[in-house]
C-alpha atoms as a PDB file:
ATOM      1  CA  UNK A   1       6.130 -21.474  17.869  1.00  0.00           C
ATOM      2  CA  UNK A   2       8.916 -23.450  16.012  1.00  0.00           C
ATOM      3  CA  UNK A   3       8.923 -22.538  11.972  1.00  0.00           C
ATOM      4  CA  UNK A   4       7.551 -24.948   9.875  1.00  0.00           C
ATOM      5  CA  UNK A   5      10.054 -24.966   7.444  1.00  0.00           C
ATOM      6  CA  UNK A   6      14.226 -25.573   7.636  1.00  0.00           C
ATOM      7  CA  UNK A   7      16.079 -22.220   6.983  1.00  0.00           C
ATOM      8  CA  UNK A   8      17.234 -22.581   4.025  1.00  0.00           C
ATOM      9  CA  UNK A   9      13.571 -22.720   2.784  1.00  0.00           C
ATOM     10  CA  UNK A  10      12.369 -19.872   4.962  1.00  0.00           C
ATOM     11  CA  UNK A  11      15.455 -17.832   3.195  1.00  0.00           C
ATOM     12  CA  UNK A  12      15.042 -18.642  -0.104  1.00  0.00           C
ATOM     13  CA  UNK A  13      10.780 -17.803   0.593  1.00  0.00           C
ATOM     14  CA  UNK A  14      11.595 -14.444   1.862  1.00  0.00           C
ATOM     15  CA  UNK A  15      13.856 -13.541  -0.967  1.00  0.00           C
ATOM     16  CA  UNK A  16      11.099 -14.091  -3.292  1.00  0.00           C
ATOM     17  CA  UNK A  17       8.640 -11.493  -1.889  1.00  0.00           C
ATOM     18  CA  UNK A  18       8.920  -8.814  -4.802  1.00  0.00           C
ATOM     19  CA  UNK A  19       8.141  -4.997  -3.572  1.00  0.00           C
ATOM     20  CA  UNK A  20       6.532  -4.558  -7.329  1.00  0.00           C
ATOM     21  CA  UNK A  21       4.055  -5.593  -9.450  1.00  0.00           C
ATOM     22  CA  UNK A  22       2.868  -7.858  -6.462  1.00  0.00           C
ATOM     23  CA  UNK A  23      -0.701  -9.726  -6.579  1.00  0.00           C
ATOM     24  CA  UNK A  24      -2.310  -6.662  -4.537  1.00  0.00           C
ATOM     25  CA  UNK A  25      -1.188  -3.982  -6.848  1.00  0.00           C
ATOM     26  CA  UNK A  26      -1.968  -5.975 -10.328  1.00  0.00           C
ATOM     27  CA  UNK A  27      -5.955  -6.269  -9.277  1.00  0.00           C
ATOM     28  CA  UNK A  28      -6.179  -3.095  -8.382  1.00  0.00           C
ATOM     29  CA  UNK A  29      -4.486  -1.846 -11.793  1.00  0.00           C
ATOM     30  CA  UNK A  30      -6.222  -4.374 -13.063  1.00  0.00           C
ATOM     31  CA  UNK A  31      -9.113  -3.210 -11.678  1.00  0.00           C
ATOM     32  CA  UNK A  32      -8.757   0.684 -12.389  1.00  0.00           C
ATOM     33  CA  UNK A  33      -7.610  -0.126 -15.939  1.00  0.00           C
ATOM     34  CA  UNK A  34     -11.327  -1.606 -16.700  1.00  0.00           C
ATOM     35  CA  UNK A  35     -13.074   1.524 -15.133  1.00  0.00           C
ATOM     36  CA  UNK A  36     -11.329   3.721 -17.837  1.00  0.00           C
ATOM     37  CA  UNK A  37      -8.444   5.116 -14.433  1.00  0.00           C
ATOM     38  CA  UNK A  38      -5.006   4.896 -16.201  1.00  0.00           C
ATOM     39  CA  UNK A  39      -1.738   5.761 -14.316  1.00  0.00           C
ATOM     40  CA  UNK A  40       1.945   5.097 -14.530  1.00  0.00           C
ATOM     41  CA  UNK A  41       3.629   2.868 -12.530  1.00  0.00           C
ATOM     42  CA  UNK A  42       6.905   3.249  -9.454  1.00  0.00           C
ATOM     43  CA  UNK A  43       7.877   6.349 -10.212  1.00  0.00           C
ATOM     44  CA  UNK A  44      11.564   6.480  -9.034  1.00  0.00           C
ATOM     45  CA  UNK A  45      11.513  10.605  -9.037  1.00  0.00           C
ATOM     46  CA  UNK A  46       8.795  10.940  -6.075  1.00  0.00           C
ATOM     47  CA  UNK A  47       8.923  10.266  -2.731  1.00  0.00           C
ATOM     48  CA  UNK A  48       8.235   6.501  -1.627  1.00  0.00           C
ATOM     49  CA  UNK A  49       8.111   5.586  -5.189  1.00  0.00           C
ATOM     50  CA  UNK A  50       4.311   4.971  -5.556  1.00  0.00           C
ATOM     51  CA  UNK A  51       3.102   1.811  -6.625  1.00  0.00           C
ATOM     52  CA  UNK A  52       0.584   3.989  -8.968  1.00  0.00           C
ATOM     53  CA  UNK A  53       0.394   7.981 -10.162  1.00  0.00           C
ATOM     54  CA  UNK A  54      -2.052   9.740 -11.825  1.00  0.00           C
ATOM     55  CA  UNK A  55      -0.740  12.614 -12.976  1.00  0.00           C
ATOM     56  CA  UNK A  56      -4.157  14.173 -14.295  1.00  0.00           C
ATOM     57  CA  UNK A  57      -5.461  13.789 -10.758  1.00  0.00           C
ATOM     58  CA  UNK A  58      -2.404  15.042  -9.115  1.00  0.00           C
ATOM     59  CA  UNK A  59      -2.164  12.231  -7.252  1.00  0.00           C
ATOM     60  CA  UNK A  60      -0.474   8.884  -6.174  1.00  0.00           C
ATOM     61  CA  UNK A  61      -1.290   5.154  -4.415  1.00  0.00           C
ATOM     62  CA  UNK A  62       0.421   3.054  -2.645  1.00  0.00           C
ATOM     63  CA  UNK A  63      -0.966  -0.495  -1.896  1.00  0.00           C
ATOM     64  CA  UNK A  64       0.349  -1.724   1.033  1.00  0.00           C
ATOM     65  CA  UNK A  65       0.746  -5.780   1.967  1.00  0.00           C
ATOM     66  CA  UNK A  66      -0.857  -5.310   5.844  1.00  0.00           C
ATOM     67  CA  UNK A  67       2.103  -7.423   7.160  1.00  0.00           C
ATOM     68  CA  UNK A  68       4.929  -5.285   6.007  1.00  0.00           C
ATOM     69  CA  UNK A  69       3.162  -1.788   6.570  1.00  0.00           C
ATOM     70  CA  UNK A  70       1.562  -2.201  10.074  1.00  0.00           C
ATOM     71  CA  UNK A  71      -2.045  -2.174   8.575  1.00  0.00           C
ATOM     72  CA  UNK A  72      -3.760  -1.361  12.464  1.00  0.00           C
ATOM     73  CA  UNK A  73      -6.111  -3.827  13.952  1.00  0.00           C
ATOM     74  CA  UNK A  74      -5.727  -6.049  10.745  1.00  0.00           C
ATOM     75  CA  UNK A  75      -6.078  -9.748  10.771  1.00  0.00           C
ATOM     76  CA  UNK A  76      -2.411 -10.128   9.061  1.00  0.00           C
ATOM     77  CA  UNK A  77      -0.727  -7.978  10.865  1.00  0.00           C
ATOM     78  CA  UNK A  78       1.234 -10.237  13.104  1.00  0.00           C
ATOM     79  CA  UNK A  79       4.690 -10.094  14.284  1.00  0.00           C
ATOM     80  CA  UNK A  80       6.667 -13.525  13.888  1.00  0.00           C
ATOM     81  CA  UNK A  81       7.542 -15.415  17.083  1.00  0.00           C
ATOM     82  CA  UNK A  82      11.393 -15.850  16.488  1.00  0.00           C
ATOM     83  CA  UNK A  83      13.856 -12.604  16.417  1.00  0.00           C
ATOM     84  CA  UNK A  84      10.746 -10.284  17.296  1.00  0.00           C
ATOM     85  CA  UNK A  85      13.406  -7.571  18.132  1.00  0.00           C
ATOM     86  CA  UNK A  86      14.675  -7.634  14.796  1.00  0.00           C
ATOM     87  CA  UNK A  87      11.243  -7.602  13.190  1.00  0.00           C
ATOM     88  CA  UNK A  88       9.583  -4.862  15.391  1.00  0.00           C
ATOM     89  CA  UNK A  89      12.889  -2.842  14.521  1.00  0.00           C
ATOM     90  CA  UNK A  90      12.249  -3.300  10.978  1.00  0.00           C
ATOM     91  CA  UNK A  91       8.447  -3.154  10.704  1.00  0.00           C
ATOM     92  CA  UNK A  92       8.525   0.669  13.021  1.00  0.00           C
ATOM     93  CA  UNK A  93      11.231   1.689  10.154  1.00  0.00           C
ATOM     94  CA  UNK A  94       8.859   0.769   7.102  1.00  0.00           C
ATOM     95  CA  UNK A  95       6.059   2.698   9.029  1.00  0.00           C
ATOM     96  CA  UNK A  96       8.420   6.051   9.553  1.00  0.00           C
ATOM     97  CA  UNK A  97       9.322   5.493   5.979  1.00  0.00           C
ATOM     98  CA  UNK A  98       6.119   5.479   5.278  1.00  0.00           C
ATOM     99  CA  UNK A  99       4.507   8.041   6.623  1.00  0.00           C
ATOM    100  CA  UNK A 100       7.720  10.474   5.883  1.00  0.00           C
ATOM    101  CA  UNK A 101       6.819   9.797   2.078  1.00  0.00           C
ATOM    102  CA  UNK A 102       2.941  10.407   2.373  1.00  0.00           C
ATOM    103  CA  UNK A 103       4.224  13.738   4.062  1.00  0.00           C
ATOM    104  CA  UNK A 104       6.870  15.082   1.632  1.00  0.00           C
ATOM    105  CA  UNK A 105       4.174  14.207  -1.537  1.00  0.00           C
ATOM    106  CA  UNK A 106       1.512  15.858   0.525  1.00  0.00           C
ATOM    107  CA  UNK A 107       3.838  19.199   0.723  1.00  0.00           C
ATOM    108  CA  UNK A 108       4.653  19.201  -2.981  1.00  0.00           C
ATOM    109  CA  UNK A 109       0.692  19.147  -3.126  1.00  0.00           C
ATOM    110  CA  UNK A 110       0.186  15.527  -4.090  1.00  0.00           C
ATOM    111  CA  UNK A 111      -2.810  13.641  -2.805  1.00  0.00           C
ATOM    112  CA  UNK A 112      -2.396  10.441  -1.231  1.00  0.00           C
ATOM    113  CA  UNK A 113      -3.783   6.888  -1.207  1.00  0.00           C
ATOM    114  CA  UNK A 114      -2.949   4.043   0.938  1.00  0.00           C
ATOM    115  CA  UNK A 115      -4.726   1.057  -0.462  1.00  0.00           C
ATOM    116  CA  UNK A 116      -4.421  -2.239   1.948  1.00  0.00           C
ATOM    117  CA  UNK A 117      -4.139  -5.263   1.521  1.00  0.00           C
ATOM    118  CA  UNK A 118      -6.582  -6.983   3.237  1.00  0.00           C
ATOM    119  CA  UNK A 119      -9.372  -4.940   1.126  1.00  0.00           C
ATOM    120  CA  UNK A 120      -8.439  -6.444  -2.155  1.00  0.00           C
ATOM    121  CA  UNK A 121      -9.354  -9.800  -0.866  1.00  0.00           C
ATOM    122  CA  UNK A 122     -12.690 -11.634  -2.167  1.00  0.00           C
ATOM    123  CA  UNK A 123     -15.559  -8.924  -4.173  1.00  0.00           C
ATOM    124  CA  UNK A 124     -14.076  -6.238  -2.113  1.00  0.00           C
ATOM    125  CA  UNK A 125     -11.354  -5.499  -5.326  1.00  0.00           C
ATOM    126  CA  UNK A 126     -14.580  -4.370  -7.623  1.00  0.00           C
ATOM    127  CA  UNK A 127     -15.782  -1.619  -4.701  1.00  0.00           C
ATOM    128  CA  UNK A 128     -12.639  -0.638  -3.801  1.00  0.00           C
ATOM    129  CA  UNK A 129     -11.668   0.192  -7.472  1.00  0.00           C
ATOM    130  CA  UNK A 130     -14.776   2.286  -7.457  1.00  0.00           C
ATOM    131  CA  UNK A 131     -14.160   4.253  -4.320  1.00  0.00           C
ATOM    132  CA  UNK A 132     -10.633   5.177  -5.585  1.00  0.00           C
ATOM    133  CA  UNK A 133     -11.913   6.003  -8.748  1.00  0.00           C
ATOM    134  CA  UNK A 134     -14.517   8.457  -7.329  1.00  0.00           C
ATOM    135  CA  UNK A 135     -12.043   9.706  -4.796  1.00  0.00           C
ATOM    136  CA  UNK A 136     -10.192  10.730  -7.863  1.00  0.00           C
ATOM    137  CA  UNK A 137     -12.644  11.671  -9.646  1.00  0.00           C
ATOM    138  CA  UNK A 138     -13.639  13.675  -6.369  1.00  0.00           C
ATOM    139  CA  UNK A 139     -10.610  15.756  -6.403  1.00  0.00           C
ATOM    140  CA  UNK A 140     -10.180  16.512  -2.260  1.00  0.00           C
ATOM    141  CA  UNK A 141      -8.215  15.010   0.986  1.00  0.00           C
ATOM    142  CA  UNK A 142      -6.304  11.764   0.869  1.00  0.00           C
ATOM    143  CA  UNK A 143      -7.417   8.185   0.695  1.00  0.00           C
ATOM    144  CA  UNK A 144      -6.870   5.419   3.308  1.00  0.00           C
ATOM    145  CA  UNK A 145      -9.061   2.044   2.063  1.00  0.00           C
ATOM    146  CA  UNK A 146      -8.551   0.706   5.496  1.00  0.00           C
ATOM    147  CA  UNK A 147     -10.838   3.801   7.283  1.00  0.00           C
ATOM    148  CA  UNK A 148     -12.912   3.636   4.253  1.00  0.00           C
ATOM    149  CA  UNK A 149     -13.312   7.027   4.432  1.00  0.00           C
ATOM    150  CA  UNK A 150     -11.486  10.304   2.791  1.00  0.00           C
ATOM    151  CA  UNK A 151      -9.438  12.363   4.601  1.00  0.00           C
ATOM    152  CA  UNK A 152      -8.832  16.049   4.317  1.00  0.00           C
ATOM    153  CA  UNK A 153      -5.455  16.036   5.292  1.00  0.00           C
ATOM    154  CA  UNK A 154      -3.143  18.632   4.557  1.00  0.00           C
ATOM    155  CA  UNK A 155       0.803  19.650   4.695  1.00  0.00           C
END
């Protein structure tokens, strides 16, 4: 499929897709800040540099954009049509990265949460605030809002 737009425009488009403070990750502060959660925000000292940490839960989320991070069997998870080999190159680094950060905060006894995308969109933002809430709350396993379900995972 041919792009819909010159290059110049498709350039300037992708150089304006921020890595903070992007739609996804206000709502769910947003979101988190109205149930009474509060957290600070990228912190450059951990690994991964979480989107959010809560220090008084002793632990961090990340809210991944599905495209970027490989959310599985997700409706925006595509892979473009042009230069594939450059994009499956990059897309199997951000997963490594990924998963290498959840790993080194899980060994320095941080709990995780991966918060997708694709579960922010429509009413879903209002539950999914309250399942991370009660997972910290909860105080056990990691949190993946794409398996809706928590995780007991452990370094």
């Amino acid at each position: 499929m041919v792009d819909v737009v010159d290059p110049i425009t498709r350039s300037r488009m992708m150089a304006g897709i921020q890595s903070k403070n992007t739609r996804p990750e206000r709502l769910l502060r947003q979101k988190l800040h109205a149930i009474g959660i509060r957290y600070r925000l990228h912190a450059p000292d951990l690994p991964g540099k979480p989107d959010l940490v809560f220090p008084r839960f002793n632990a961090v989320a990340f809210v991944h954009g599905c495209f970027w991070h490989r959310h599985k069997d997700c409706h925006w998870c595509s892979i473009p049509s042009s230069n594939t080999d450059f994009w499956s190159t990059k897309f199997e680094r951000n997963v490594v990265r990924d998963k290498d950060a959840r790993d080194a905060l899980r060994c320095a006894h941080w709990r995780v949460a991966t918060v997708w995308e694709c579960s922010l969109r429509g009413a879903g933002a209002d539950t999914l605030a309250d399942s991370v809430a009660d997972w910290l709350r909860n105080g056990n396993g990691d949190f993946d809002s794409g398996l809706v379900r928590l995780r007991a995972d452990r370094c």
